[in-house]
C-alpha atoms as a PDB file:
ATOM      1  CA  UNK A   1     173.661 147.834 195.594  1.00  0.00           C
ATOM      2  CA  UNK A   2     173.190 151.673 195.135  1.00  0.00           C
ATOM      3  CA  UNK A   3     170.836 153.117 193.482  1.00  0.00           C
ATOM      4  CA  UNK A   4     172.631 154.083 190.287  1.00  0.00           C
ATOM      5  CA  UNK A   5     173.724 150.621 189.441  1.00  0.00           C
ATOM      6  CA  UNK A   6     169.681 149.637 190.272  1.00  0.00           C
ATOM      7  CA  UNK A   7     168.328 151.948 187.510  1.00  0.00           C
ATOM      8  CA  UNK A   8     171.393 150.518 184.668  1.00  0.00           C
ATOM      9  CA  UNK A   9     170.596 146.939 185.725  1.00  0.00           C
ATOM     10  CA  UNK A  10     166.894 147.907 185.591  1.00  0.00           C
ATOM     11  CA  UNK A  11     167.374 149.935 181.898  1.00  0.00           C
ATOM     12  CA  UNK A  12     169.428 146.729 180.819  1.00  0.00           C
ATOM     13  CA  UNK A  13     166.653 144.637 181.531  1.00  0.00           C
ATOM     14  CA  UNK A  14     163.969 146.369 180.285  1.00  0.00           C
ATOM     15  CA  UNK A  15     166.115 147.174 176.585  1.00  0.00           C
ATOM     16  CA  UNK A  16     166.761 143.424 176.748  1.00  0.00           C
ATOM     17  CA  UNK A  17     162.888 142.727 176.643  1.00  0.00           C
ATOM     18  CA  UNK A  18     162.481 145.294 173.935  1.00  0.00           C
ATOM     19  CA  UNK A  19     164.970 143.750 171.944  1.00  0.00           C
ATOM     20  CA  UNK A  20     163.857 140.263 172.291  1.00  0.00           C
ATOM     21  CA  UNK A  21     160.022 141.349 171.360  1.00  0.00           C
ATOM     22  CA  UNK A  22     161.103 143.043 168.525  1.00  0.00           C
ATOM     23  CA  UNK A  23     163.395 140.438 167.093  1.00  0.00           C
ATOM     24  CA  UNK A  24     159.764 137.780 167.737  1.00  0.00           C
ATOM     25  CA  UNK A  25     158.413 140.230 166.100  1.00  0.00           C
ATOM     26  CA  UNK A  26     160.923 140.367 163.026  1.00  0.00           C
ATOM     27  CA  UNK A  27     160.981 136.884 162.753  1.00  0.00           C
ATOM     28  CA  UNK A  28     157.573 136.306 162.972  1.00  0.00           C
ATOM     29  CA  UNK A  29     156.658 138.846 159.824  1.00  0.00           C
ATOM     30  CA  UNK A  30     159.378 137.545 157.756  1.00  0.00           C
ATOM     31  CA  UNK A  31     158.328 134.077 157.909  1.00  0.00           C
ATOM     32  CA  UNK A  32     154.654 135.482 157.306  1.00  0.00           C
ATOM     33  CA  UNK A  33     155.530 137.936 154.429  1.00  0.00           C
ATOM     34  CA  UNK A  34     159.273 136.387 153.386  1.00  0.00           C
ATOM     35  CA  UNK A  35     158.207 132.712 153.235  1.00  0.00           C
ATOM     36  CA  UNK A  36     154.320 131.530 154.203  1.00  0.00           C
ATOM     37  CA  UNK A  37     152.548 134.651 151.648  1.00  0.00           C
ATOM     38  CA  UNK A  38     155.165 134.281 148.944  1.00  0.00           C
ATOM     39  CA  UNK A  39     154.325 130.293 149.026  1.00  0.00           C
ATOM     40  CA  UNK A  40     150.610 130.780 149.454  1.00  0.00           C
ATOM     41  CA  UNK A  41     150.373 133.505 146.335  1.00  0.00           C
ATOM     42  CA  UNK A  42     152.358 130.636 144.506  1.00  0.00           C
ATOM     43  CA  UNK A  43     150.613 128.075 145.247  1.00  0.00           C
ATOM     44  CA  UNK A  44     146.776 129.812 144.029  1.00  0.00           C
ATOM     45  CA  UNK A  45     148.820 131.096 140.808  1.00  0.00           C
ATOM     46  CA  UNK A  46     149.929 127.885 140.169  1.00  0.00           C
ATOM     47  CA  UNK A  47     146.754 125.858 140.601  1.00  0.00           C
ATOM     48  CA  UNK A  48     144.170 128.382 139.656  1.00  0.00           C
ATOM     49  CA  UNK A  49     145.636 130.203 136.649  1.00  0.00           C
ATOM     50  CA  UNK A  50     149.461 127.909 135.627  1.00  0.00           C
ATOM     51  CA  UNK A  51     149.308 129.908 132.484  1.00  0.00           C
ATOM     52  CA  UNK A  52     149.573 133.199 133.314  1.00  0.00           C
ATOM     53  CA  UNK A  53     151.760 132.427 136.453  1.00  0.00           C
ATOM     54  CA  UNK A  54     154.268 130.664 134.043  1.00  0.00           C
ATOM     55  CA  UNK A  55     154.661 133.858 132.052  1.00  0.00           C
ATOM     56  CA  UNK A  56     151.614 133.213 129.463  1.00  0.00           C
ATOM     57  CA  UNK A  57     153.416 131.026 126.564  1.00  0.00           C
ATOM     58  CA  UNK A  58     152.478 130.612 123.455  1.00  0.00           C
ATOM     59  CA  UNK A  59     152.899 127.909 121.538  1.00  0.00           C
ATOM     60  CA  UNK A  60     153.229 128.044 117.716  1.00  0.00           C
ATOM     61  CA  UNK A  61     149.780 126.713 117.088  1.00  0.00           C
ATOM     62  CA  UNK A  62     148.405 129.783 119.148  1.00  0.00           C
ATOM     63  CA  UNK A  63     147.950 127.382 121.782  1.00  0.00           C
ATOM     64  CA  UNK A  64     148.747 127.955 125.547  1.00  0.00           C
ATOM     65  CA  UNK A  65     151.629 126.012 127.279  1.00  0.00           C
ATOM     66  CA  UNK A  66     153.484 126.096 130.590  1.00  0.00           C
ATOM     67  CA  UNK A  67     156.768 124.748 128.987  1.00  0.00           C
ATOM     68  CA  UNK A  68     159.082 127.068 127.923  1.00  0.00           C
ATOM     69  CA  UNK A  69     160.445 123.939 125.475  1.00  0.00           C
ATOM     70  CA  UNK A  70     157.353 124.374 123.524  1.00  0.00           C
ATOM     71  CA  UNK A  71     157.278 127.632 123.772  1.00  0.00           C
ATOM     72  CA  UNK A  72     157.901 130.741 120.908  1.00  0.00           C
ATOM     73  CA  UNK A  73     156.839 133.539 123.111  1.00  0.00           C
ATOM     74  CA  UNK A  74     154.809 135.305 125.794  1.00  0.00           C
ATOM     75  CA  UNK A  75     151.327 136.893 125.006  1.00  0.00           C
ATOM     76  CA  UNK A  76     152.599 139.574 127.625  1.00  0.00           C
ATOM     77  CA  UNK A  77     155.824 140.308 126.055  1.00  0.00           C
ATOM     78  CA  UNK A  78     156.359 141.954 122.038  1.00  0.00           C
ATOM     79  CA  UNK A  79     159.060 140.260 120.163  1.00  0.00           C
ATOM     80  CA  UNK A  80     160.508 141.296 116.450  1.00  0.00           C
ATOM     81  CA  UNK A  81     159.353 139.133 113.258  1.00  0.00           C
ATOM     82  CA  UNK A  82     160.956 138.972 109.697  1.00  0.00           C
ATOM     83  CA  UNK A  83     159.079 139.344 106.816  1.00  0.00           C
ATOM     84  CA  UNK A  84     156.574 141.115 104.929  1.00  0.00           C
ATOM     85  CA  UNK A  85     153.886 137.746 105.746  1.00  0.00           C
ATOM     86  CA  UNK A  86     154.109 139.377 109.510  1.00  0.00           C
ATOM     87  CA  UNK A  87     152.461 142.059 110.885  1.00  0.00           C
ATOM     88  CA  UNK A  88     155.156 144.123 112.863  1.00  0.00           C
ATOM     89  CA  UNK A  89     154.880 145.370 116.721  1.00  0.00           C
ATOM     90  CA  UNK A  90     155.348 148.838 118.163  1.00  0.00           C
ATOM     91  CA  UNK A  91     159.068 149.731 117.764  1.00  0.00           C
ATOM     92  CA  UNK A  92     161.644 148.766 120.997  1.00  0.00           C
ATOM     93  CA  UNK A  93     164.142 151.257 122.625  1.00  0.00           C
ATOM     94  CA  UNK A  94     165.456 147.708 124.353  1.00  0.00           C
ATOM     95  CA  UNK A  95     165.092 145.823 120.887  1.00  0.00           C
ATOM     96  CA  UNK A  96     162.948 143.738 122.323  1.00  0.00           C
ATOM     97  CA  UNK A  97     165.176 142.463 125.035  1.00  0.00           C
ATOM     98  CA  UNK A  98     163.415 141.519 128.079  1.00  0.00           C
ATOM     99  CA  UNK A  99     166.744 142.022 130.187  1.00  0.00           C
ATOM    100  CA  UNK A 100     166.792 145.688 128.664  1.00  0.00           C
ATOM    101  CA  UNK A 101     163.059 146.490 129.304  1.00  0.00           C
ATOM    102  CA  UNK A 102     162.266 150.260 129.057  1.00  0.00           C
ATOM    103  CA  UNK A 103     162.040 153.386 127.038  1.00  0.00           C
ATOM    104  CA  UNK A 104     163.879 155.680 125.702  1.00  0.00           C
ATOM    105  CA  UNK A 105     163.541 158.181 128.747  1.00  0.00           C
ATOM    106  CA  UNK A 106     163.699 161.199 125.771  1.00  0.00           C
ATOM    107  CA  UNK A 107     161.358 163.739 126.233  1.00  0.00           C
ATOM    108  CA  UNK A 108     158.902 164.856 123.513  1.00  0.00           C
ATOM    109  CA  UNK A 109     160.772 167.583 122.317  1.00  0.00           C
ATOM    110  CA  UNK A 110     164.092 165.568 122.659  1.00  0.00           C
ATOM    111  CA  UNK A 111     165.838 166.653 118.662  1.00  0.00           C
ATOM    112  CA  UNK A 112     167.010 163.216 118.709  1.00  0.00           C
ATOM    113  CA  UNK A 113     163.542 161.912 119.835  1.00  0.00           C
ATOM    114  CA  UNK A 114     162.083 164.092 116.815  1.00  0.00           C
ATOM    115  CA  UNK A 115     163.924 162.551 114.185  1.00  0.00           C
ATOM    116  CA  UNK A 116     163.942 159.240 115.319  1.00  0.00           C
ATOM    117  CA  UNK A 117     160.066 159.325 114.781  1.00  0.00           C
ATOM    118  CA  UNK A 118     160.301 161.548 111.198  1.00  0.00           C
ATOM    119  CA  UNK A 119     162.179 158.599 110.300  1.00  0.00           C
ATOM    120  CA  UNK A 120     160.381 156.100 111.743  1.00  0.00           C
ATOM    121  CA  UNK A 121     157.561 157.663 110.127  1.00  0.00           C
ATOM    122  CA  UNK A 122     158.696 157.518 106.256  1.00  0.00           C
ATOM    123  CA  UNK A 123     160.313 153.548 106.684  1.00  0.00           C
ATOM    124  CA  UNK A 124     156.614 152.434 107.897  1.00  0.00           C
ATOM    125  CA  UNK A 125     155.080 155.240 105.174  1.00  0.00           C
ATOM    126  CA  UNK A 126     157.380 153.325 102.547  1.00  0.00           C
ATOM    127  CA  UNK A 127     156.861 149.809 104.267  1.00  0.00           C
ATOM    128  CA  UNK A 128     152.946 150.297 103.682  1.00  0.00           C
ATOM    129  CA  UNK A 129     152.513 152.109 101.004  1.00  0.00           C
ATOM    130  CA  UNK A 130     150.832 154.775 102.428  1.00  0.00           C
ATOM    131  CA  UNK A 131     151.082 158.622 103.050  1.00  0.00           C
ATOM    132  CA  UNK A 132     153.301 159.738 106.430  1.00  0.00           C
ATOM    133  CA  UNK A 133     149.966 161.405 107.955  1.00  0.00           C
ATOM    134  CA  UNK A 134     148.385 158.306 107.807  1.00  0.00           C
ATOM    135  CA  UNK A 135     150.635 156.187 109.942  1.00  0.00           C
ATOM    136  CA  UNK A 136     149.809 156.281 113.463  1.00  0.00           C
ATOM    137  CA  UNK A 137     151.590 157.129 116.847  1.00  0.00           C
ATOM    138  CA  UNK A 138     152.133 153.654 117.878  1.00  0.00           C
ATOM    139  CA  UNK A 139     153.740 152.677 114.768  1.00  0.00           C
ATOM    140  CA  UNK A 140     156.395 155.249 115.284  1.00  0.00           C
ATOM    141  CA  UNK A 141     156.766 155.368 119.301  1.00  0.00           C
ATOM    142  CA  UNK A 142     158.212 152.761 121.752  1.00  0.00           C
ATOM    143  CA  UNK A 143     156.033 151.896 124.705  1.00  0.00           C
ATOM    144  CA  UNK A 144     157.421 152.650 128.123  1.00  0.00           C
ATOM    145  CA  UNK A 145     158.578 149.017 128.990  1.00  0.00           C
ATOM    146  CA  UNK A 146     160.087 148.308 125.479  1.00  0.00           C
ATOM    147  CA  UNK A 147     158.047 145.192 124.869  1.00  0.00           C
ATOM    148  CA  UNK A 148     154.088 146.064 124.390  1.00  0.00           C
ATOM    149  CA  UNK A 149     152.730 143.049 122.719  1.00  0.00           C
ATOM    150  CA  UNK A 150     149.732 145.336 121.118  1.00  0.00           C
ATOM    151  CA  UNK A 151     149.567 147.596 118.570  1.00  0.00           C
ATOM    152  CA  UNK A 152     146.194 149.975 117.612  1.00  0.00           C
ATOM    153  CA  UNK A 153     143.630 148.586 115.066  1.00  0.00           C
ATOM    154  CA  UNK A 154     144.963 151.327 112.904  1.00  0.00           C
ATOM    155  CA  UNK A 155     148.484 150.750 113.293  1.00  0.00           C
ATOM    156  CA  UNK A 156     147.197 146.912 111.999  1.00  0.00           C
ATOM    157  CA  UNK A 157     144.474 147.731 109.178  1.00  0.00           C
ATOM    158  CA  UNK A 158     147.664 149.942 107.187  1.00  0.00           C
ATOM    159  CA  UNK A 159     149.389 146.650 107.371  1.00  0.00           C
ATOM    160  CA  UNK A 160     146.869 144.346 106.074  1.00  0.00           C
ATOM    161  CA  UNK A 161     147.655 144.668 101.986  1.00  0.00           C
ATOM    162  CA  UNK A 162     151.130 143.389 102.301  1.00  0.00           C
ATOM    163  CA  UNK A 163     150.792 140.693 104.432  1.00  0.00           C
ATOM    164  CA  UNK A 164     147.803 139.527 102.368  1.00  0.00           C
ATOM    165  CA  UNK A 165     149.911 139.924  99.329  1.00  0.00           C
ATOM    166  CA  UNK A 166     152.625 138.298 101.078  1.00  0.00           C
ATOM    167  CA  UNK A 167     150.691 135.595 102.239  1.00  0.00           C
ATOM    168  CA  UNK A 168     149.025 135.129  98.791  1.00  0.00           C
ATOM    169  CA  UNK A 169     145.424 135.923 101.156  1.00  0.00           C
ATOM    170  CA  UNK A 170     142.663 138.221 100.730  1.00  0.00           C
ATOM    171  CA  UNK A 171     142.617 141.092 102.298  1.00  0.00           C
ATOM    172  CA  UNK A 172     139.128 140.570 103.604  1.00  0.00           C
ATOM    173  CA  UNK A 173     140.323 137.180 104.905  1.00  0.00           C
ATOM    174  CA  UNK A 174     143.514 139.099 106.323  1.00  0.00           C
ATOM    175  CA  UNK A 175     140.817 141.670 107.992  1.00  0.00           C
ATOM    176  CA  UNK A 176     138.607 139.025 109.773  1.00  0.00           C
ATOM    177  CA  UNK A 177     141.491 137.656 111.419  1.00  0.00           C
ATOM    178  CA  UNK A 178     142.321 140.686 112.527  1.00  0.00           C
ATOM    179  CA  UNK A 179     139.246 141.807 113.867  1.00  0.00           C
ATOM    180  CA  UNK A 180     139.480 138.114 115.423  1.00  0.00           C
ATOM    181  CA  UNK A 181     142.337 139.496 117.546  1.00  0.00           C
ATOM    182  CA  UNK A 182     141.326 142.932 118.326  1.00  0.00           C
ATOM    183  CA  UNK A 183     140.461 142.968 121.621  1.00  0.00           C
ATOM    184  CA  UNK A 184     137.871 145.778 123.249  1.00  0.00           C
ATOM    185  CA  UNK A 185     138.444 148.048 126.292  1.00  0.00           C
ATOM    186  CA  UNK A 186     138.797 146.456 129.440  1.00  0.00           C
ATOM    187  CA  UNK A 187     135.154 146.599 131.375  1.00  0.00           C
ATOM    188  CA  UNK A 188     134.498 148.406 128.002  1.00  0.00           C
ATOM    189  CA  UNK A 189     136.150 151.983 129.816  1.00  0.00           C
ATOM    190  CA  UNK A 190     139.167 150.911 130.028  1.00  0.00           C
ATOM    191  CA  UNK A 191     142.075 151.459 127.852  1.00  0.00           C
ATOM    192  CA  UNK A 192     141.992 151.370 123.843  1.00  0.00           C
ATOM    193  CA  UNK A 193     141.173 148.382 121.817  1.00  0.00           C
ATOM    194  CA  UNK A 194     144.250 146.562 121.138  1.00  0.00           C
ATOM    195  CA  UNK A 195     145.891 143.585 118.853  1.00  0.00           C
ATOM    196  CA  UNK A 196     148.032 141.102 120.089  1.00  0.00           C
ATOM    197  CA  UNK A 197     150.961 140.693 117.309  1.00  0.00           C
ATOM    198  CA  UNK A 198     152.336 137.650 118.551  1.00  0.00           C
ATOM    199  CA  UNK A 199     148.873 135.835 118.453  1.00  0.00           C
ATOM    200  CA  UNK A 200     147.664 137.323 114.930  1.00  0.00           C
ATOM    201  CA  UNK A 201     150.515 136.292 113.194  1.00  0.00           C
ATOM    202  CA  UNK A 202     150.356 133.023 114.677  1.00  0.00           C
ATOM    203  CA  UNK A 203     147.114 132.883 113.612  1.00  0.00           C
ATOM    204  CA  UNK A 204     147.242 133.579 109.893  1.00  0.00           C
ATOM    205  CA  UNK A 205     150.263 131.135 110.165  1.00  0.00           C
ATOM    206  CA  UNK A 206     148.027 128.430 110.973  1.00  0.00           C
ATOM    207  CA  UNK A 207     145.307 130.120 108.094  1.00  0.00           C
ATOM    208  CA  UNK A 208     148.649 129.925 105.584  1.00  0.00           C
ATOM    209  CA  UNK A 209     150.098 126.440 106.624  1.00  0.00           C
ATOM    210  CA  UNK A 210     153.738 128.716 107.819  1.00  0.00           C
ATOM    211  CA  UNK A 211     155.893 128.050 110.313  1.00  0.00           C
ATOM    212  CA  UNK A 212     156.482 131.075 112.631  1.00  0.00           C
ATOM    213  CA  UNK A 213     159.632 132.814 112.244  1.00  0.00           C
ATOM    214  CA  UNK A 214     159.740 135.536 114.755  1.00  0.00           C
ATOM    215  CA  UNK A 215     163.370 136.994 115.315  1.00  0.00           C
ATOM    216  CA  UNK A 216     163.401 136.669 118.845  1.00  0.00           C
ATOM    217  CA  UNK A 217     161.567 135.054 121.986  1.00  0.00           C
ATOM    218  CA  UNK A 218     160.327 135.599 125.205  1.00  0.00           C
ATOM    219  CA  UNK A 219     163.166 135.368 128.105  1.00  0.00           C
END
């Protein structure tokens, strides 16, 4: 055998090794990461925390469920309600559509971005009864997903004379619950305080003896 046809059977040999330690190799991590971690992470969501691994569902006593039969939403994802007895989420670029999560992708200065907000701004204005300058950002500005579930504690407390005249409540009773739902900054640094709308108005349904009505659910 010469010497030439030594070195290709030798280079053959030596790729074929390569090749077969890298595909052990490929194999190997994609049970580890495609199939063992994926089933491990799964299997500590679903033991130590079902809720939020289920999607965190709320049922229409406020309470937490697993079953999406029982279901009327997801603490984690804003959904539209009807009504002046409701206190109204953050508007939705996506209409609160889960399948069309996202915003707007308009920058500040966008024209149409501008007037979207002016008029934003004089429907909630109207809506409340209060002055333009007094209704804050969130109340006029979808959130980059499409679906916060939170507004600000201001964006709720110019809401909380109609749905306590809708509800036939106090406004000091509509307050507390409010305040009962406002939750502080994480680690008390991070973020803003926040409401949850789904969970208030579930709340003062249960204060009210209502059903809740929201336009839409979690997907």
């Amino acid at each position: 055998m010469s010497s030439s046809t030594t070195s290709v059977a030798s280079s053959l040999a030596a790729l074929t090794r390569h090749s077969l330690a890298g595909l052990r190799v490929l194999i190997g991590l994609t049970l580890v990461t495609g199939l063992l971690y994926p089933l491990a992470v799964t299997g500590v969501g679903q033991l130590a925390f079902p809720w939020q691994a289920n999607g965190s569902l709320v049922t229409s006593d406020g309470g937490r469920t697993t079953s999406r039969a029982d279901a009327v939403g997801s603490a984690l994802v804003a959904q539209g309600f009807e009504g002046d007895q409701y206190f109204q989420p953050r508007p939705s670029a996506g209409e609160y559509d889960t399948l069309a999560s996202g915003g707007s992708n308009l920058g500040p200065n966008n024209p149409d971005l501008v007037a979207t907000i002016e008029e934003r701004k004089a429907q909630v204005a109207q809506r409340e009864g209060v002055s333009p300058v007094d209704v804050p950002a969130d109340a006029v500005t979808a959130s980059a997903s499409g679906a916060d579930p939170h507004i600000s504690p201001e964006y709720a407390a110019i809401q909380v004379a109609r749905v306590a005249h809708a509800r036939g409540l106090s406004e000091a009773d509509v307050e507390a619950v409010v305040a009962e739902h406002t939750a502080a900054r994480d680690l008390g640094v991070l973020g803003e305080p926040r409401v949850n709308v789904l969970e208030l108005n579930l709340a003062l349904d249960g204060l009210s003896g209502q059903a809740a009505a929201p336009s839409g659910t979690a997907d």
